[in-house]
PDB file of N, CA and C in Angstrom:
ATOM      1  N   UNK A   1     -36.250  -3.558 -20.078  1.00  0.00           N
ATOM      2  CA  UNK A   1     -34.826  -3.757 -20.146  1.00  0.00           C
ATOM      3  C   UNK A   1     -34.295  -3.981 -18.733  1.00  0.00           C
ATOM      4  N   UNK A   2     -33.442  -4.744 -18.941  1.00  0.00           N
ATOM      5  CA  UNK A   2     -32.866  -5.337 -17.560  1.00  0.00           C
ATOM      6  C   UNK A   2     -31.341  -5.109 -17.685  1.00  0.00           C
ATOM      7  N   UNK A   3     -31.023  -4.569 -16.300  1.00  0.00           N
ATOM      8  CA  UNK A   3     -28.765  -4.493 -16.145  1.00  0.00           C
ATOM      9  C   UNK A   3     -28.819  -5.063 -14.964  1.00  0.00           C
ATOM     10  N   UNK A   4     -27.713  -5.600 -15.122  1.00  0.00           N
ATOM     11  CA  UNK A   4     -27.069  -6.649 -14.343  1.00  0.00           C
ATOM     12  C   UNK A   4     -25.930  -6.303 -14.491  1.00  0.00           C
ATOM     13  N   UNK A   5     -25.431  -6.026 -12.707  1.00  0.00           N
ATOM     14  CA  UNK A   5     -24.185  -5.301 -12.690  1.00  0.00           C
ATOM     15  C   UNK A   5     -23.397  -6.811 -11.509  1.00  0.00           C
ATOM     16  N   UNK A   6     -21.865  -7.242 -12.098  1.00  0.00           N
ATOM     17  CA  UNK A   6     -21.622  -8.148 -11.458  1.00  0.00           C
ATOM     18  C   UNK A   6     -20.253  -7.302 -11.297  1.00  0.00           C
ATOM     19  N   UNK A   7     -20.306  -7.523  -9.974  1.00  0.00           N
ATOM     20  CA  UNK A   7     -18.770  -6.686  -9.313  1.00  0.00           C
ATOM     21  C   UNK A   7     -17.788  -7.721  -9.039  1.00  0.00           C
ATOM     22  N   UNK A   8     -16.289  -8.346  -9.426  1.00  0.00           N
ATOM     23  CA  UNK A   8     -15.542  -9.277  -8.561  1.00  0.00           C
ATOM     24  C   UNK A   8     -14.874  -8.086  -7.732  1.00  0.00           C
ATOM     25  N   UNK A   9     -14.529  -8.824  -6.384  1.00  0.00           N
ATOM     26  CA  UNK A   9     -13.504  -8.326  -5.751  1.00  0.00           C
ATOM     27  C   UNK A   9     -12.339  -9.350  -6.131  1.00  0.00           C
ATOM     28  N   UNK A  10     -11.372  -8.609  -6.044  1.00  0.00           N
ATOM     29  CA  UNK A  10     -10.129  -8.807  -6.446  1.00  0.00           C
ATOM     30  C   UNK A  10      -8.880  -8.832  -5.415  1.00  0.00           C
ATOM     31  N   UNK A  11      -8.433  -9.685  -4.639  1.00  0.00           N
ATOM     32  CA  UNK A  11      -7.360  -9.452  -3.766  1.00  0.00           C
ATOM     33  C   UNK A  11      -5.802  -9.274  -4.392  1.00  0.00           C
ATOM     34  N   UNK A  12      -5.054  -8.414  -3.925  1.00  0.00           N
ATOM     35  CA  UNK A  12      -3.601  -8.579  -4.776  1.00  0.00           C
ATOM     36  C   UNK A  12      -2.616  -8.802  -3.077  1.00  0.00           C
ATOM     37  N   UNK A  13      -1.205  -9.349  -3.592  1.00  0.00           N
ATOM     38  CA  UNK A  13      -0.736  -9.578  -2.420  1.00  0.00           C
ATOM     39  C   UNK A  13       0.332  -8.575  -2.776  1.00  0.00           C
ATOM     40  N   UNK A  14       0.869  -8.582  -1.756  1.00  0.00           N
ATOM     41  CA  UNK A  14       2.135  -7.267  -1.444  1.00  0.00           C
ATOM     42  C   UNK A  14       3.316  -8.056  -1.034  1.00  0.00           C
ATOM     43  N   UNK A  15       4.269  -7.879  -2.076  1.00  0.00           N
ATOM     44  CA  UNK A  15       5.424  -8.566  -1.481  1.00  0.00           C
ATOM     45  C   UNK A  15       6.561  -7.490  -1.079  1.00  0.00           C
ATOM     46  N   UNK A  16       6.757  -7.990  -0.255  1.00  0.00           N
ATOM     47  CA  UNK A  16       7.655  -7.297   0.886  1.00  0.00           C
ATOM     48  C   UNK A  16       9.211  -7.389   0.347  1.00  0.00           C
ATOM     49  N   UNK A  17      10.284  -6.640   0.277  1.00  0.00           N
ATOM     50  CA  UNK A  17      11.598  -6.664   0.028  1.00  0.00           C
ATOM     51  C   UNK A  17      12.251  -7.153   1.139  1.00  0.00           C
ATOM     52  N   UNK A  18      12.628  -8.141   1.240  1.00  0.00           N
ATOM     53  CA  UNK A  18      13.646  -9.168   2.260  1.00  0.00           C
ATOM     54  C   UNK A  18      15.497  -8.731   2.026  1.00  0.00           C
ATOM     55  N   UNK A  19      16.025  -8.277   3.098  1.00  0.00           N
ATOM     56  CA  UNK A  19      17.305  -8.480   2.234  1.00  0.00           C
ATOM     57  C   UNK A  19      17.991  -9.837   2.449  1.00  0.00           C
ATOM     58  N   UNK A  20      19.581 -10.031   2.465  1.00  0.00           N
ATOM     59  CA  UNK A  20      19.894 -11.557   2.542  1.00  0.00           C
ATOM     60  C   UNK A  20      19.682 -12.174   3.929  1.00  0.00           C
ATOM     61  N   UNK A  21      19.762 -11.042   4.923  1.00  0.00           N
ATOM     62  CA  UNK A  21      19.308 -11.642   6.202  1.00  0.00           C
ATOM     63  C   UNK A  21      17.933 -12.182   6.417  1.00  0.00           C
ATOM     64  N   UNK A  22      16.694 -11.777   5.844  1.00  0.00           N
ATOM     65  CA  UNK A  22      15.412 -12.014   5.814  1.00  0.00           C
ATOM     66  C   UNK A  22      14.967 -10.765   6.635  1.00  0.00           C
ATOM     67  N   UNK A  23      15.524  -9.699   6.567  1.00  0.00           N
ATOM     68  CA  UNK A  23      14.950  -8.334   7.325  1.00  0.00           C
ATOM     69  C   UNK A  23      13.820  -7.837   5.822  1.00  0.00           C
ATOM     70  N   UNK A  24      12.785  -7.292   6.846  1.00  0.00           N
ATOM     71  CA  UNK A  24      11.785  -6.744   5.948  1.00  0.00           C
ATOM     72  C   UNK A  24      12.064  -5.210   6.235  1.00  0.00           C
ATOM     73  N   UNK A  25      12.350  -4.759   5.042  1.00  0.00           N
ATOM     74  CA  UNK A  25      13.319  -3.687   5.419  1.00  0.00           C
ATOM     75  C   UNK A  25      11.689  -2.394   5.645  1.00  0.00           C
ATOM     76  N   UNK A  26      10.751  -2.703   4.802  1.00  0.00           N
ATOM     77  CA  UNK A  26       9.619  -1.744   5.166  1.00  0.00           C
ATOM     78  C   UNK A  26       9.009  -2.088   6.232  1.00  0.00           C
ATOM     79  N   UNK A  27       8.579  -2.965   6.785  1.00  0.00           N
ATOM     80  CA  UNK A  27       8.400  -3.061   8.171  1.00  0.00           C
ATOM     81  C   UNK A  27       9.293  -2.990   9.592  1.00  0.00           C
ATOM     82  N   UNK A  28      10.218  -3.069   9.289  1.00  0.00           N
ATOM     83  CA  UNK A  28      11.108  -1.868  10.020  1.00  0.00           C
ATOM     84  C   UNK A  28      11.177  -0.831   9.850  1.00  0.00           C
ATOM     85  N   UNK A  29      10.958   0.186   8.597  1.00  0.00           N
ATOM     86  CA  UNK A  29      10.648   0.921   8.657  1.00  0.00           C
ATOM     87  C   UNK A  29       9.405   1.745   9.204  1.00  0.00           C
ATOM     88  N   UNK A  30       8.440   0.826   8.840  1.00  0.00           N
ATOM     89  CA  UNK A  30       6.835   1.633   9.534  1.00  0.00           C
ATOM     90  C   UNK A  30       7.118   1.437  10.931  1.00  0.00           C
ATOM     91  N   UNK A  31       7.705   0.289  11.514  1.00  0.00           N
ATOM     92  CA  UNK A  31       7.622   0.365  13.120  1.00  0.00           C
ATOM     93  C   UNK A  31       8.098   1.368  13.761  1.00  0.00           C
ATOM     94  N   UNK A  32       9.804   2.104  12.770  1.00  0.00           N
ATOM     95  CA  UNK A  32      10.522   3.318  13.147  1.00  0.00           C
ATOM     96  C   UNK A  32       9.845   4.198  13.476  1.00  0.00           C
ATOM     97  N   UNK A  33       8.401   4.816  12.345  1.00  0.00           N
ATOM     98  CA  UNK A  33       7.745   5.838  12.611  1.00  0.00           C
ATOM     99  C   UNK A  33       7.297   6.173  13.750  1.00  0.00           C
ATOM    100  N   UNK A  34       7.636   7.673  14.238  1.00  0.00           N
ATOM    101  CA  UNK A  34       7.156   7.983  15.774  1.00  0.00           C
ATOM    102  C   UNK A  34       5.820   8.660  15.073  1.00  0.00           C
ATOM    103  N   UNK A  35       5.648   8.965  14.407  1.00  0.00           N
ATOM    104  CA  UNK A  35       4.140   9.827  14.274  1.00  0.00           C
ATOM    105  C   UNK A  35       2.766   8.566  13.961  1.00  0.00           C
ATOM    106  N   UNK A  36       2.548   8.465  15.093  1.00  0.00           N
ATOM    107  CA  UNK A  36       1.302   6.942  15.110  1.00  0.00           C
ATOM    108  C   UNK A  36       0.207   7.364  14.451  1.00  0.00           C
ATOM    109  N   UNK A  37      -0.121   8.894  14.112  1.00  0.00           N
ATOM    110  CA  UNK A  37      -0.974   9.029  12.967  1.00  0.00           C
ATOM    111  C   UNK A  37      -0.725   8.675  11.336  1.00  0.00           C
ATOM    112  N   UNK A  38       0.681   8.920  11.178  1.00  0.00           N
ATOM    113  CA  UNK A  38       0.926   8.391   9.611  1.00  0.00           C
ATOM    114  C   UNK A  38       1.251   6.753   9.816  1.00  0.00           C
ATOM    115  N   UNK A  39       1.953   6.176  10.705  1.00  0.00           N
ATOM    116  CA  UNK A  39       1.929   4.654  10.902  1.00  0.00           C
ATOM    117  C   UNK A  39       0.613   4.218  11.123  1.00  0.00           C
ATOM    118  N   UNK A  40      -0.437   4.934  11.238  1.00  0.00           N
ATOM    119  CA  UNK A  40      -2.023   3.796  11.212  1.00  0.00           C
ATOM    120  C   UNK A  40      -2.313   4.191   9.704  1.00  0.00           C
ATOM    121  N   UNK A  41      -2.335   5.683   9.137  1.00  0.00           N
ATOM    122  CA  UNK A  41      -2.570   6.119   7.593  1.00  0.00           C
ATOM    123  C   UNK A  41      -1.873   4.436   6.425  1.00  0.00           C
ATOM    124  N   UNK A  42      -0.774   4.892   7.113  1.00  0.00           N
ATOM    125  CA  UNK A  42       0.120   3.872   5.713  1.00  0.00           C
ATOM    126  C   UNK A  42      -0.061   2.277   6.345  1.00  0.00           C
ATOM    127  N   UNK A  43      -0.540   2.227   7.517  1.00  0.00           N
ATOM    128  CA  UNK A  43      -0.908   0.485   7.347  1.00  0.00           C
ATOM    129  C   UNK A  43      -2.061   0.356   6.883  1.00  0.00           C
ATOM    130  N   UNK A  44      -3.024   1.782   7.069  1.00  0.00           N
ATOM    131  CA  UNK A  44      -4.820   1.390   6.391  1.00  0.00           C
ATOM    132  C   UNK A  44      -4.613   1.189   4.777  1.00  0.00           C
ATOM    133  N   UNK A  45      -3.839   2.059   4.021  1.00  0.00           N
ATOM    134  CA  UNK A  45      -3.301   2.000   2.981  1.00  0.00           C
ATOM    135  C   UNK A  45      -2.693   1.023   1.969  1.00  0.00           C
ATOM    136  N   UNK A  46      -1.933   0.030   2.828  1.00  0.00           N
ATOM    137  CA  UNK A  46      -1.576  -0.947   2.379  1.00  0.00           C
ATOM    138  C   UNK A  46      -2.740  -2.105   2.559  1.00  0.00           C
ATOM    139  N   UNK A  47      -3.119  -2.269   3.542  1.00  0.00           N
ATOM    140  CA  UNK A  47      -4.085  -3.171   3.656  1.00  0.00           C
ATOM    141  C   UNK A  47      -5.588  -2.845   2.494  1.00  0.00           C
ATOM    142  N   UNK A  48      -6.074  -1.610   2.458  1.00  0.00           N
ATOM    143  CA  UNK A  48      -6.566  -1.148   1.244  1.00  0.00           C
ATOM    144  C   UNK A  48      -6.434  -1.659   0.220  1.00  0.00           C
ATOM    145  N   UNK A  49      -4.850  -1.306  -0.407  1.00  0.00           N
ATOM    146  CA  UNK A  49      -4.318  -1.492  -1.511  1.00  0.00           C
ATOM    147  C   UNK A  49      -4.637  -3.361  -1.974  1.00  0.00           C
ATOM    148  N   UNK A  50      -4.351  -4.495  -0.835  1.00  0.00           N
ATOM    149  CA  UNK A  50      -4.343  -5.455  -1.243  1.00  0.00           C
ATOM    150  C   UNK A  50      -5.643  -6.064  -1.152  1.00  0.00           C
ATOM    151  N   UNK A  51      -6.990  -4.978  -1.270  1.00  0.00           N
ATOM    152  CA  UNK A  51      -8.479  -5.458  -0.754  1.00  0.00           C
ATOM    153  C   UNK A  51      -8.667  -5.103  -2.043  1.00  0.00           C
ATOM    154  N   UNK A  52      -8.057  -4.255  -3.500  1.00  0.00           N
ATOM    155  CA  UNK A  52      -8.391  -3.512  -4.618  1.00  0.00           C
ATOM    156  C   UNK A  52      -8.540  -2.248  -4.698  1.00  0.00           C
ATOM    157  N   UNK A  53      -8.784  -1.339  -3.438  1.00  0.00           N
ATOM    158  CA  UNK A  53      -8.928  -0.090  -3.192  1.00  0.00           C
ATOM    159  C   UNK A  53      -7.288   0.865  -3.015  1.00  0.00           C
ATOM    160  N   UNK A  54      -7.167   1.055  -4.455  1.00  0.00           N
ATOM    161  CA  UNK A  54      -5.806   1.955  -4.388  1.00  0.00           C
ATOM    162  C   UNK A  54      -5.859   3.510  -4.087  1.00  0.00           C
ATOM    163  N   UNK A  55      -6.778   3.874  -4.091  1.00  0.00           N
ATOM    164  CA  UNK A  55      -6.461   5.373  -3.452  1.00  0.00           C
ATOM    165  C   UNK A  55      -5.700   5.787  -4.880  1.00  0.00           C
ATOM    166  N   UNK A  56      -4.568   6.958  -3.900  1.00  0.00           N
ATOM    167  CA  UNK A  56      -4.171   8.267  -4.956  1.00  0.00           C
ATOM    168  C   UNK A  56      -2.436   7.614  -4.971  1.00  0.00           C
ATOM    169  N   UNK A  57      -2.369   6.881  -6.261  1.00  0.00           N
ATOM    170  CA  UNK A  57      -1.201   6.272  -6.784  1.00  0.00           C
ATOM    171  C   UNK A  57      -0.929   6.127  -7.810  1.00  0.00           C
ATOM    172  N   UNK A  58       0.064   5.715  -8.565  1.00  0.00           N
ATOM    173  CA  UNK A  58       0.202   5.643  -9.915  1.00  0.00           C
ATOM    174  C   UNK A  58       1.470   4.630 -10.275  1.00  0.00           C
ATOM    175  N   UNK A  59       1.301   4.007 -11.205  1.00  0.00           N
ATOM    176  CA  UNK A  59       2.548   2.355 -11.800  1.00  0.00           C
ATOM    177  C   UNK A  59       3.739   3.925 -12.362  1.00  0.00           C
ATOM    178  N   UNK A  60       5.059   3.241 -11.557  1.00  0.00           N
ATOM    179  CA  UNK A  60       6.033   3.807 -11.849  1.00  0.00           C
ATOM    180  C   UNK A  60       6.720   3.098 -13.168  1.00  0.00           C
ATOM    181  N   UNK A  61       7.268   2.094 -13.186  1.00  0.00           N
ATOM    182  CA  UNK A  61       7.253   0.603 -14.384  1.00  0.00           C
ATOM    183  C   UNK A  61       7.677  -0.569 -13.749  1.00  0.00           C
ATOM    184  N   UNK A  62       7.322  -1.473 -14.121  1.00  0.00           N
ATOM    185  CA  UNK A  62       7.515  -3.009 -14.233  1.00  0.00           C
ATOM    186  C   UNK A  62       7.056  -4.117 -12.612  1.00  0.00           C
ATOM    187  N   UNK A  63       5.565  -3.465 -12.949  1.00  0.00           N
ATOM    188  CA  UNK A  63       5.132  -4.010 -11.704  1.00  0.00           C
ATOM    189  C   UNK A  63       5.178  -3.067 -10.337  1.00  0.00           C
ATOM    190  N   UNK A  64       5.881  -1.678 -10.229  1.00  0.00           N
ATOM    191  CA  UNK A  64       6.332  -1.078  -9.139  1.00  0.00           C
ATOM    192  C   UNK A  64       4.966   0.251  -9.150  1.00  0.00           C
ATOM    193  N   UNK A  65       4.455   0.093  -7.824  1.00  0.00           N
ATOM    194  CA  UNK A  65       3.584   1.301  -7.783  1.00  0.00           C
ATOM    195  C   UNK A  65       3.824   2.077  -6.561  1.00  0.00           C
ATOM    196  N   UNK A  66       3.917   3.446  -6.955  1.00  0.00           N
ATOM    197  CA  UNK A  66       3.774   4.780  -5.959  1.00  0.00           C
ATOM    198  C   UNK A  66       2.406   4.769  -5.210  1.00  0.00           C
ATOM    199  N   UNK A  67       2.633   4.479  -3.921  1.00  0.00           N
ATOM    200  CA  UNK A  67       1.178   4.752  -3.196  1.00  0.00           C
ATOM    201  C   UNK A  67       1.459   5.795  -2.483  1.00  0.00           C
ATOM    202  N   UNK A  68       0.396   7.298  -2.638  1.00  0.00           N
ATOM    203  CA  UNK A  68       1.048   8.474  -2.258  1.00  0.00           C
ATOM    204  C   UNK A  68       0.140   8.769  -0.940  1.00  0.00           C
ATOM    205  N   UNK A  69       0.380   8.774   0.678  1.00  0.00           N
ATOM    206  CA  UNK A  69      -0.175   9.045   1.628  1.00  0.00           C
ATOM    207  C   UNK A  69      -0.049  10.177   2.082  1.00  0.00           C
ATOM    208  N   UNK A  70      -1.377  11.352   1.981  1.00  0.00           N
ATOM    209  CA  UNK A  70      -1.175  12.645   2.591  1.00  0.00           C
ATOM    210  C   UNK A  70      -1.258  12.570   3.781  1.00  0.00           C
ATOM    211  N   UNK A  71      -0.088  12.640   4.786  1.00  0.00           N
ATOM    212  CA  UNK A  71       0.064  13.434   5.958  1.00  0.00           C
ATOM    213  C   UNK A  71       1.163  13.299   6.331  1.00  0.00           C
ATOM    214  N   UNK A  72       1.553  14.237   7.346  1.00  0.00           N
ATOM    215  CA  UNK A  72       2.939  14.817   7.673  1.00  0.00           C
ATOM    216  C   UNK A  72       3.431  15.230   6.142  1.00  0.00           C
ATOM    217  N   UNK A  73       4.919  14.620   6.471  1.00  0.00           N
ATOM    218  CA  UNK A  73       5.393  15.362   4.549  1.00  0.00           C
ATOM    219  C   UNK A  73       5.393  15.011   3.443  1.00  0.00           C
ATOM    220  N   UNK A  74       4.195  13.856   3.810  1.00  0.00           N
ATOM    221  CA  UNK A  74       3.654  13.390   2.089  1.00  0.00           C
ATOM    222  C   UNK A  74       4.028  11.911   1.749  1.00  0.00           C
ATOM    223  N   UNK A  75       4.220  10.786   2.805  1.00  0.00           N
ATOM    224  CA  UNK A  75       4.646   9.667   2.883  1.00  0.00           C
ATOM    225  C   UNK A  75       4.319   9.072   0.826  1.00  0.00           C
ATOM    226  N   UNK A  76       5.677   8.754   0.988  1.00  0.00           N
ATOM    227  CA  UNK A  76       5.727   7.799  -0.737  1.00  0.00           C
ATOM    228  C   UNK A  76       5.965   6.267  -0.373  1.00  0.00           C
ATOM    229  N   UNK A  77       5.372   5.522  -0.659  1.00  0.00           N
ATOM    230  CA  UNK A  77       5.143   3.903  -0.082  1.00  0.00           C
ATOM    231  C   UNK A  77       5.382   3.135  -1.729  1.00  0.00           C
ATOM    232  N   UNK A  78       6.386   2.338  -1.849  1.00  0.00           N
ATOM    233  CA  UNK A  78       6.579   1.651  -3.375  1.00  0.00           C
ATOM    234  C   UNK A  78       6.339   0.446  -3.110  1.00  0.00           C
TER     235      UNK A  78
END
């Protein structure tokens, strides 16, 4: 007997919330962060997230997901 295991990787893209000015309002936000340990956590995270590797998250509804980053006070990333 023979298995044959075929893995795809899967890329997803992350779209960013623009407001009417074209400000990316979460990347102004991560740049704000002074703690450069949770600003490298939540950029490995996102970049993760759009390689298929979601970590510890869960679909809130309609396309919207909680990506939950432990450190400092528990960073919530949507």
């Amino acid at each position: 007997m023979t298995l044959i295991r075929i893995y795809t990787k899967m890329n997803y893209a992350i779209q960013y919330y623009l407001t009417s000015d074209q400000v990316n309002v979460a990347g102004k936000w991560l740049r704000s962060l002074r703690d450069q340990i949770a600003k490298a956590k939540i950029a490995k995270r996102i970049s993760r997230f759009e390689n298929g590797n979601f970590g510890d998250h869960k679909p809130c509804r309609d396309g919207v997901w909680e990506m939950r980053v432990d450190e400092g006070p528990g960073y919530r990333v949507y």
